[in-house]
Protein backbone atom coordinates (compact mmCIF):
# COMPACT_ATOMS: atom_id res chain seq x y z
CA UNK A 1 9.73 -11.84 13.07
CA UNK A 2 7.93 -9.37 10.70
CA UNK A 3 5.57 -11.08 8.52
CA UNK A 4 6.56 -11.34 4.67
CA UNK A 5 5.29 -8.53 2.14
CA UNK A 6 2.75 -11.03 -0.78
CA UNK A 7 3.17 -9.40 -3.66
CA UNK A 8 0.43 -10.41 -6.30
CA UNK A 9 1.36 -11.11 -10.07
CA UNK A 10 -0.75 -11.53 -13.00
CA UNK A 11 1.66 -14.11 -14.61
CA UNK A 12 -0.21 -14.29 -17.85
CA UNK A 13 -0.36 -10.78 -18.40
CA UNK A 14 2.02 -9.04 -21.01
CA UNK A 15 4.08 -10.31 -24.26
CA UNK A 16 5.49 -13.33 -22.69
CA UNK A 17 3.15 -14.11 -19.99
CA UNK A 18 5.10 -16.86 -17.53
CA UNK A 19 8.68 -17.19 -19.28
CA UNK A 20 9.03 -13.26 -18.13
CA UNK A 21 7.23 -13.09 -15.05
CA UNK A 22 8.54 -16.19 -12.75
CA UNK A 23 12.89 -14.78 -14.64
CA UNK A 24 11.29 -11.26 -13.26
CA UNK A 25 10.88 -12.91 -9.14
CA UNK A 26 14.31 -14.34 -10.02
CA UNK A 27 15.86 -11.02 -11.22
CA UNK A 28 14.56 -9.32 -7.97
CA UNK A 29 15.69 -11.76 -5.65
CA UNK A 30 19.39 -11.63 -7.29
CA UNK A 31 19.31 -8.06 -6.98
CA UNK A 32 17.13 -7.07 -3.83
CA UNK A 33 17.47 -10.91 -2.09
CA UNK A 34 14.52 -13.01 -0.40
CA UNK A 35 14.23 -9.82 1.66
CA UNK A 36 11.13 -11.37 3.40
CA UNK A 37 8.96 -10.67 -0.20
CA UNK A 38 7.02 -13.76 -1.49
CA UNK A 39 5.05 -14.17 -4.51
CA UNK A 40 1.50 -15.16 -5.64
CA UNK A 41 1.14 -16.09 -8.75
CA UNK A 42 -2.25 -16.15 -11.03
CA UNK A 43 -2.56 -18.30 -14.24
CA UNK A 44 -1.50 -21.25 -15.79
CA UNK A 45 -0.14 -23.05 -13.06
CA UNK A 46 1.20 -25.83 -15.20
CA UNK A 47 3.32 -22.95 -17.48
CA UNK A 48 3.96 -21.23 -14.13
CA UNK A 49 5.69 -24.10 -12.36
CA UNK A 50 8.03 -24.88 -15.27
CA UNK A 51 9.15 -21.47 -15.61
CA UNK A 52 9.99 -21.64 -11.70
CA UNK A 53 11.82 -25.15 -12.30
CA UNK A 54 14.12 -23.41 -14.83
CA UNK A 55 14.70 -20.49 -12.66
CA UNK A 56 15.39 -22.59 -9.62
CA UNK A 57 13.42 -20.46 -7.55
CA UNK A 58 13.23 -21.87 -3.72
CA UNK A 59 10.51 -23.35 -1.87
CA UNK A 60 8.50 -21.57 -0.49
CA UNK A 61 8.76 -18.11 -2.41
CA UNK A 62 5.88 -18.19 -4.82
CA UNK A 63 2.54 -19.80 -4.54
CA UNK A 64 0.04 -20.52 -7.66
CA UNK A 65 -3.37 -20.53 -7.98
CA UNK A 66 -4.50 -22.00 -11.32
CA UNK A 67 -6.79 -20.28 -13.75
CA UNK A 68 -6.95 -20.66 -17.72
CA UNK A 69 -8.89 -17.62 -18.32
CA UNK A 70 -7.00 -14.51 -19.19
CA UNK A 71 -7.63 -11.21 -19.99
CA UNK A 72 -6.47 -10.33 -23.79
CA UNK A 73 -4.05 -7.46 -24.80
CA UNK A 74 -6.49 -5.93 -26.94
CA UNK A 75 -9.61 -6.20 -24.90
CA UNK A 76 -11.55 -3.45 -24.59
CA UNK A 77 -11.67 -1.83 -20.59
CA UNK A 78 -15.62 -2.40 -20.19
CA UNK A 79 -15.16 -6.26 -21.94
CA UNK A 80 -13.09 -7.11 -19.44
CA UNK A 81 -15.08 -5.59 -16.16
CA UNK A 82 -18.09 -8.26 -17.60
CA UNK A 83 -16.19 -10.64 -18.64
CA UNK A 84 -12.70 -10.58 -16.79
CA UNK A 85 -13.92 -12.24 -13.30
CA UNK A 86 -11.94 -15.18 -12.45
CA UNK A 87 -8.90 -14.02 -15.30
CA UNK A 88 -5.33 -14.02 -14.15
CA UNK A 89 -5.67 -10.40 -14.22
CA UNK A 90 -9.14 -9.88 -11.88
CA UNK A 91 -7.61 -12.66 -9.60
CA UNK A 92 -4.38 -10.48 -9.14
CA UNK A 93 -6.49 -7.65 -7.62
CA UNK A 94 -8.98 -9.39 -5.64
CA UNK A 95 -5.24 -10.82 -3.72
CA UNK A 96 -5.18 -6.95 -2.44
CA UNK A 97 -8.77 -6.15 -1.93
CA UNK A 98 -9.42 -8.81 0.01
CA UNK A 99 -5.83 -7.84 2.19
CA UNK A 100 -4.06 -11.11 1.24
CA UNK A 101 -1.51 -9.33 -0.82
CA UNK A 102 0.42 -5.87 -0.10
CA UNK A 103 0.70 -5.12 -4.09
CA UNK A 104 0.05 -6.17 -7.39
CA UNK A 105 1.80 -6.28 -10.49
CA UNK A 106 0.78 -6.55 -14.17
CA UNK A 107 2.33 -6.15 -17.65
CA UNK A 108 -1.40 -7.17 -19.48
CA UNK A 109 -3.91 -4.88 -20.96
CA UNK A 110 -3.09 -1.03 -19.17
CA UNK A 111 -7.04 0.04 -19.60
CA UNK A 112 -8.36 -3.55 -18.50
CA UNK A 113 -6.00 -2.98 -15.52
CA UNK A 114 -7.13 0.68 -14.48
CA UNK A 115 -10.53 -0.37 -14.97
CA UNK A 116 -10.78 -3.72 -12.87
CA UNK A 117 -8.48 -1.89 -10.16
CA UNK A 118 -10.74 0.77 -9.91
CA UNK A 119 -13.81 -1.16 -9.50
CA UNK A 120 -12.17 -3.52 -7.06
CA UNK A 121 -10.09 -1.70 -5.00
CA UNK A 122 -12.34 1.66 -5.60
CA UNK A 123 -10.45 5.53 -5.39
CA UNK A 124 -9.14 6.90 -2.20
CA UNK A 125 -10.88 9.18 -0.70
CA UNK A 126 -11.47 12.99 -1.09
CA UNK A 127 -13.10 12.69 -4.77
CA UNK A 128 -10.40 11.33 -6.86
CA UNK A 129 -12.17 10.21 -9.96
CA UNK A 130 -9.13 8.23 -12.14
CA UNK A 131 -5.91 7.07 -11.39
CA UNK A 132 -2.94 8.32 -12.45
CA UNK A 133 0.06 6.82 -14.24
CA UNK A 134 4.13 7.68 -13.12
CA UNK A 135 6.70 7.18 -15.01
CA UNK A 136 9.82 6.84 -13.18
CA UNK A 137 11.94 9.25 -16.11
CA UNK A 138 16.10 9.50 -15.88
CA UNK A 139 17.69 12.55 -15.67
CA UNK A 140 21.04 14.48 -15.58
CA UNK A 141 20.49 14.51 -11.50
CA UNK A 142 18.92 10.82 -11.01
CA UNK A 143 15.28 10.20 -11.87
CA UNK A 144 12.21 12.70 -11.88
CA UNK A 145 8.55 11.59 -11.45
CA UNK A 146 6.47 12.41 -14.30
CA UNK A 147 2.71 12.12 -13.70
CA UNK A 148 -0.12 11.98 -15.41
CA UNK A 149 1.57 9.38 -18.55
CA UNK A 150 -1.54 8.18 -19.78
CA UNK A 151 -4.73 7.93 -17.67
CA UNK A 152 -6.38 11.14 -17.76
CA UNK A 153 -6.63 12.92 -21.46
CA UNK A 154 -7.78 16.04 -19.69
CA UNK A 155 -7.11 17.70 -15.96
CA UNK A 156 -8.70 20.61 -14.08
CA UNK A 157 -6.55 22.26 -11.30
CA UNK A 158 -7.64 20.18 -8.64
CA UNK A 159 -6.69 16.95 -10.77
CA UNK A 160 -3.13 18.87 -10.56
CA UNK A 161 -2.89 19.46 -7.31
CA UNK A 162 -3.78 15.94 -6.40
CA UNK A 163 -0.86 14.82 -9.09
CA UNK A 164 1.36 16.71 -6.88
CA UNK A 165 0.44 15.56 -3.76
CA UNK A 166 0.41 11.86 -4.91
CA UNK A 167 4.12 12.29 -7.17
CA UNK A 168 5.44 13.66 -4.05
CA UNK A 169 4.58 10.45 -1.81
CA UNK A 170 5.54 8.03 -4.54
CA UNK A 171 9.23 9.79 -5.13
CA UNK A 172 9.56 9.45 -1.37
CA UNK A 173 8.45 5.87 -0.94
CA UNK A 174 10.51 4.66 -4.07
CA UNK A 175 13.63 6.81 -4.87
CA UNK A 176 14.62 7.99 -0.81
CA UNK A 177 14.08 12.20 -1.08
CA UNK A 178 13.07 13.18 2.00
CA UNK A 179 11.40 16.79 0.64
CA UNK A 180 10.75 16.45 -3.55
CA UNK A 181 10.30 19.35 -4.90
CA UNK A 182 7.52 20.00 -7.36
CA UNK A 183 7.05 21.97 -10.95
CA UNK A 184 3.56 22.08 -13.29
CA UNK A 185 4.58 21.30 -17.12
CA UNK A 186 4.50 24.72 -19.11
CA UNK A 187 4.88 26.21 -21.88
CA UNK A 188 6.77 29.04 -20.28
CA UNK A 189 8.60 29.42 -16.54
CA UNK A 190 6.49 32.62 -16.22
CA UNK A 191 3.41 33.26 -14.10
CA UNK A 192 1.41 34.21 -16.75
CA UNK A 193 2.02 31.55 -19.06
CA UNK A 194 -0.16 28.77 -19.67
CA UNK A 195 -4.24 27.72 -19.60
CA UNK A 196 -6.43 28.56 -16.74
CA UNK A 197 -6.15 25.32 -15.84
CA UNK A 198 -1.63 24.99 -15.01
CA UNK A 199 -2.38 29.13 -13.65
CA UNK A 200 -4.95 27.84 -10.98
CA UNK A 201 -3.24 24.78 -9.58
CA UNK A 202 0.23 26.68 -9.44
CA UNK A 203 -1.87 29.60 -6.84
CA UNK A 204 -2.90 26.55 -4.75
CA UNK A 205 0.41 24.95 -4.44
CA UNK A 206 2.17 28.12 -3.81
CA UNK A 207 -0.44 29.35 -1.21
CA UNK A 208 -2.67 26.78 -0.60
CA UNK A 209 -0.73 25.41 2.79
CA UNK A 210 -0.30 22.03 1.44
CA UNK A 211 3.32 21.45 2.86
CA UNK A 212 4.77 20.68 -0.71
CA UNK A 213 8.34 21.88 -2.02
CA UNK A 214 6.63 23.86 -4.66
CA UNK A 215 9.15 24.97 -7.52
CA UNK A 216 6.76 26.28 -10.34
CA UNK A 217 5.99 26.11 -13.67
CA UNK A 218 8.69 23.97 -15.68
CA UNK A 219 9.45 23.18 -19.63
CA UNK A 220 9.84 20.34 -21.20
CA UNK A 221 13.60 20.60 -21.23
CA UNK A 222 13.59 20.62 -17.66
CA UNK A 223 12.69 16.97 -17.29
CA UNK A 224 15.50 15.65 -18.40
CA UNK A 225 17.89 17.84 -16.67
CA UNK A 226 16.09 16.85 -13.57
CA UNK A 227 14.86 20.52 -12.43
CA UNK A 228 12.57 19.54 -10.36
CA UNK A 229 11.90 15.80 -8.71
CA UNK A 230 8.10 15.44 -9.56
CA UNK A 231 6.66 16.96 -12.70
CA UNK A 232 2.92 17.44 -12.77
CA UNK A 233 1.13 17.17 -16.08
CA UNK A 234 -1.94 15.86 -17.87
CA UNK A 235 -2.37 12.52 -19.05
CA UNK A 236 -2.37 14.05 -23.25
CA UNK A 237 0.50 16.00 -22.61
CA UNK A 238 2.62 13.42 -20.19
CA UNK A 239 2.08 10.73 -22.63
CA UNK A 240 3.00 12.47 -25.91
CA UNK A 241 6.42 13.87 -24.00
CA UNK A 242 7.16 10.23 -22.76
CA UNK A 243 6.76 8.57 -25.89
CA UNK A 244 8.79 11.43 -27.32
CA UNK A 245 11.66 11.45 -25.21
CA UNK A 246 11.27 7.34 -25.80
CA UNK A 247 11.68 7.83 -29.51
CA UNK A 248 14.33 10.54 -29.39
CA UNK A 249 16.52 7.60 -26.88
CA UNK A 250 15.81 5.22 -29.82
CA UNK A 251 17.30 7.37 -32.82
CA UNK A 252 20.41 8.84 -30.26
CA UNK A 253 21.08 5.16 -29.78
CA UNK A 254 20.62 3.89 -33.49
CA UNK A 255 23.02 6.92 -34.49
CA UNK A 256 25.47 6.49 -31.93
CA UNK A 257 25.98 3.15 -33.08
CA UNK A 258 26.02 3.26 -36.43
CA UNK A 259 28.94 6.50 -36.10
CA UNK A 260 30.75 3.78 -33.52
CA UNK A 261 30.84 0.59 -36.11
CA UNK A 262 31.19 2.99 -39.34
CA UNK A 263 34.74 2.44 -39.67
CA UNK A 264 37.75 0.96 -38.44
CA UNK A 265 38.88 3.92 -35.99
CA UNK A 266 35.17 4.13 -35.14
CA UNK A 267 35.52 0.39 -34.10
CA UNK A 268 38.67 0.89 -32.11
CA UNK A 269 37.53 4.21 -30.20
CA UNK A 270 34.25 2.41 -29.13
CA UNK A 271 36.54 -0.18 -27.70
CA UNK A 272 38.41 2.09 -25.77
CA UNK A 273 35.16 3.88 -24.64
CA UNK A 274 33.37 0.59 -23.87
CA UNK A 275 33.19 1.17 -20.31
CA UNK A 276 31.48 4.75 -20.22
CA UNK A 277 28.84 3.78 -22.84
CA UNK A 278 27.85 0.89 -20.93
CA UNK A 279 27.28 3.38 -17.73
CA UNK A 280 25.54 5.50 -21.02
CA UNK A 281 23.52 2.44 -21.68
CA UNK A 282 22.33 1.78 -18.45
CA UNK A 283 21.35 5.00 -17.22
CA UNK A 284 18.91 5.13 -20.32
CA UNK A 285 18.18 1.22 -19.94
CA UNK A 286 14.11 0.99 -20.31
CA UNK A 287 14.29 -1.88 -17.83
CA UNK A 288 16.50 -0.06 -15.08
CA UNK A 289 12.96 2.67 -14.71
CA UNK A 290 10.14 -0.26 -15.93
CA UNK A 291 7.28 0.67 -13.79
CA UNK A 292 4.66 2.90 -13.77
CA UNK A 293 2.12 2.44 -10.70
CA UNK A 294 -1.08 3.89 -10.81
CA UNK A 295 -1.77 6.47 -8.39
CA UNK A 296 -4.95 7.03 -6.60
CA UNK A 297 -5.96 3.81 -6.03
CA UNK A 298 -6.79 2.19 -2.39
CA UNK A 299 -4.20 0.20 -2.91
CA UNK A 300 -0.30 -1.21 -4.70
CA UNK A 301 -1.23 -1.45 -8.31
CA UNK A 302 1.82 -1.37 -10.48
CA UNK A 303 1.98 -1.65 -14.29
CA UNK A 304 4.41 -3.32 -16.41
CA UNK A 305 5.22 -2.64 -19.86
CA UNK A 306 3.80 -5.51 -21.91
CA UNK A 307 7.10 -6.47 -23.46
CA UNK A 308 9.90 -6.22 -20.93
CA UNK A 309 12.43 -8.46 -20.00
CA UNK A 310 13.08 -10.47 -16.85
CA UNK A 311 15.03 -7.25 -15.60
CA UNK A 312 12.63 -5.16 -16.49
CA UNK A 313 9.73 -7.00 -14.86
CA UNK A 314 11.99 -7.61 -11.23
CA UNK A 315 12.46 -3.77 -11.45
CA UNK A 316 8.68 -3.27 -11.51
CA UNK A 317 8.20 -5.88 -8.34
CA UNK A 318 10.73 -3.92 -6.86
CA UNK A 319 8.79 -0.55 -6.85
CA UNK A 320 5.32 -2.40 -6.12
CA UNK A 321 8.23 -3.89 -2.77
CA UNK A 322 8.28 -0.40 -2.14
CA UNK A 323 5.62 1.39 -2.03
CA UNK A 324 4.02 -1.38 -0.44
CA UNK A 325 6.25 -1.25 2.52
CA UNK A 326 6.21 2.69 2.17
CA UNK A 327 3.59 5.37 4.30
CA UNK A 328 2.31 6.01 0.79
CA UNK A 329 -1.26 5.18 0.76
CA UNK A 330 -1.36 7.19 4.63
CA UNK A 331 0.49 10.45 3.53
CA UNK A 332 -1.32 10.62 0.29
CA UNK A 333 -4.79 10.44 2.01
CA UNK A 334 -3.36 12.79 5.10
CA UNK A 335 -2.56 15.35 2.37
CA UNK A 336 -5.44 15.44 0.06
CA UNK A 337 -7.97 16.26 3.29
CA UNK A 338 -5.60 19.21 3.54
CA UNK A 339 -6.35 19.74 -0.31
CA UNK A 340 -10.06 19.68 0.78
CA UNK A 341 -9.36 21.77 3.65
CA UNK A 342 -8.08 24.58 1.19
CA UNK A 343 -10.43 24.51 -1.24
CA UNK A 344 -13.50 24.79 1.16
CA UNK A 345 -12.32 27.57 2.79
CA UNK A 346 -14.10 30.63 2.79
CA UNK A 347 -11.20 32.77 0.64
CA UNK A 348 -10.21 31.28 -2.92
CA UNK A 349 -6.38 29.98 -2.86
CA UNK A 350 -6.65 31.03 -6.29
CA UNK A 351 -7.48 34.94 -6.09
CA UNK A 352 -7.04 35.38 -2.02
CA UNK A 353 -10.59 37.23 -2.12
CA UNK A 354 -13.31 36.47 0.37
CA UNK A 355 -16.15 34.42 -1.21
CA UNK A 356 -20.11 36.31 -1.54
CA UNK A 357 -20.93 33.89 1.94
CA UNK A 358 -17.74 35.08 3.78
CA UNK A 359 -18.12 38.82 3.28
């Protein structure tokens, strides 16, 4: 019998700490079942266990290991590498570093989180210098990987590339294509268009031999009609179009139901259309795409917003689930030597000429 995949939670992490985290394992299990997943749990092991009393969790499923320290929300990144050892948070790493755990999952401070991860669990290989955030983003067609949402303010073209490479493993691993195909954020669909920066990493992944479903250069439109599977971005830009299209759900939603309870009628036709706007509802659900893991990493490290719900939380243990039980980590690292391949090579992928040492 295959041995169980230990996922690692920070349960005092987030808005809500325990009374969302232990409701999140339950949420999973309802949806995904025991599925040979169990749970370790760092924090307050007294607030832990009554949270899993209430949710009736079985035997057997979770473990705790106590600790009262905790990382805050609004600590700053290089506070919390002095002073986080032995927090719920640094605990919930060390689980995977050391190999006891397969993934972690946290919904506490995002830069304390990158920054403990990276000194624990270090970059992969091949000169990745940050991690990168993916945000899981519904579309016309299903869901499309946006990455970077956050992490890096500013990207060369090899950042890009290795965006690419790692969006394409994760929308394997977690949503099932076999072959994603890949676009660069643009301002413009045209080969011209854009900084030096988009221009250059679109000649590697067209020529560079890297294997990937290259589409080109997308707009922003395109995300949400799902043009491509994985859009490739910097962390400014990615984080400012998330938090857009986030606020642009909000005011859609506020309008739609304030047209919908305006008036009798209004009352009576949302009635009758009940049943499509809850398929409307869930499709744009935060929850249902909670989850953003950060790429780059050796090793499952899987962020949670700091104020979701039970459902919201089981969806992010489901993608940690995942990806830990996923080739990710091996195709990643398999494809970025090919990335180092290319770019060593005598003739630039960018311009195709021989360099002064090859000629």
């Amino acid at each position: 019998m295959p041995s169980p995949t230990l996922i690692s939670l920070d349960a005092m992490g987030g808005d809500h700490g325990p009374s969302v985290v232990v409701p999140g394992i339950r949420d999973y299990i309802k949806r995904h079942g025991d599925s040979g997943v169990r749970f370790l749990l760092h924090g307050d092991e007294a607030a832990i266990r009554a949270q899993i009393a209430r949710c009736h969790i079985a035997d057997g499923v979770c473990e705790v290991r106590h600790t009262d320290k905790v990382v805050a929300m609004d600590e700053k990144p290089a506070q919390a590498m002095r002073r986080g050892k032995g927090s719920s948070l640094w605990n919930a790493i060390e689980a995977v570093k050391t190999g006891e755990a397969q993934g972690v999952v946290s919904a506490g401070n995002t830069g304390a989180l990158m920054a403990i991860s990276k000194l624990l669990l270090r970059m992969s290989a091949h000169g990745l210098e940050r991690p990168a955030i993916v945000a899981s983003w519904p579309t016309l067609k299903g869901v499309t990987a946006v990455l970077d949402v956050g992490a890096n303010v500013e990207s060369d073209a090899e950042q890009l590339v290795e965006f690419a490479i790692m969006g394409e493993a994760f929308h394997q691993a977690v949503h099932g294509v076999a072959k994603p195909t890949v676009g660069i954020l643009n301002v413009g669909s045209e080969e011209m268009k854009g900084h030096e920066a988009v221009r250059e990493a679109a000649a590697i992944l067209r020529d560079g031999g890297l294997g990937l479903s290259y589409h080109g250069f997308v707009e922003g439109d395109d995300i949400a009609k799902g043009t491509v599977d994985v859009v490739v971005t910097d962390g400014f830009t990615g984080n400012i179009a998330l938090k857009t299209a986030e606020g642009v759900a909000r005011f859609i939603s506020a309008l739609l139901k304030e047209a919908l309870t305006s008036s009798l009628p209004a009352q009576a036709g949302a009635l009758l259309a009940m049943p499509a706007l809850k398929r409307m509802r869930q499709k744009i659900d935060p929850s249902a795409i909670n989850g953003g893991p950060l790429l780059g990493l050796n090793g499952i490290v899987v962020k949670s917003h700091g104020g979701a719900d039970a459902k919201g939380y089981g969806n992010a243990i489901r993608i940690a689930v995942d990806l830990a039980r996923s080739d990710y980590l091996t195709k990643v690292g398999a494809n970025l030597e090919r990335l180092t391949a290319v770019l060593e090579q005598p003739a630039s992928p960018v311009t195709g000429e021989a360099t002064e040492s090859a000629q």
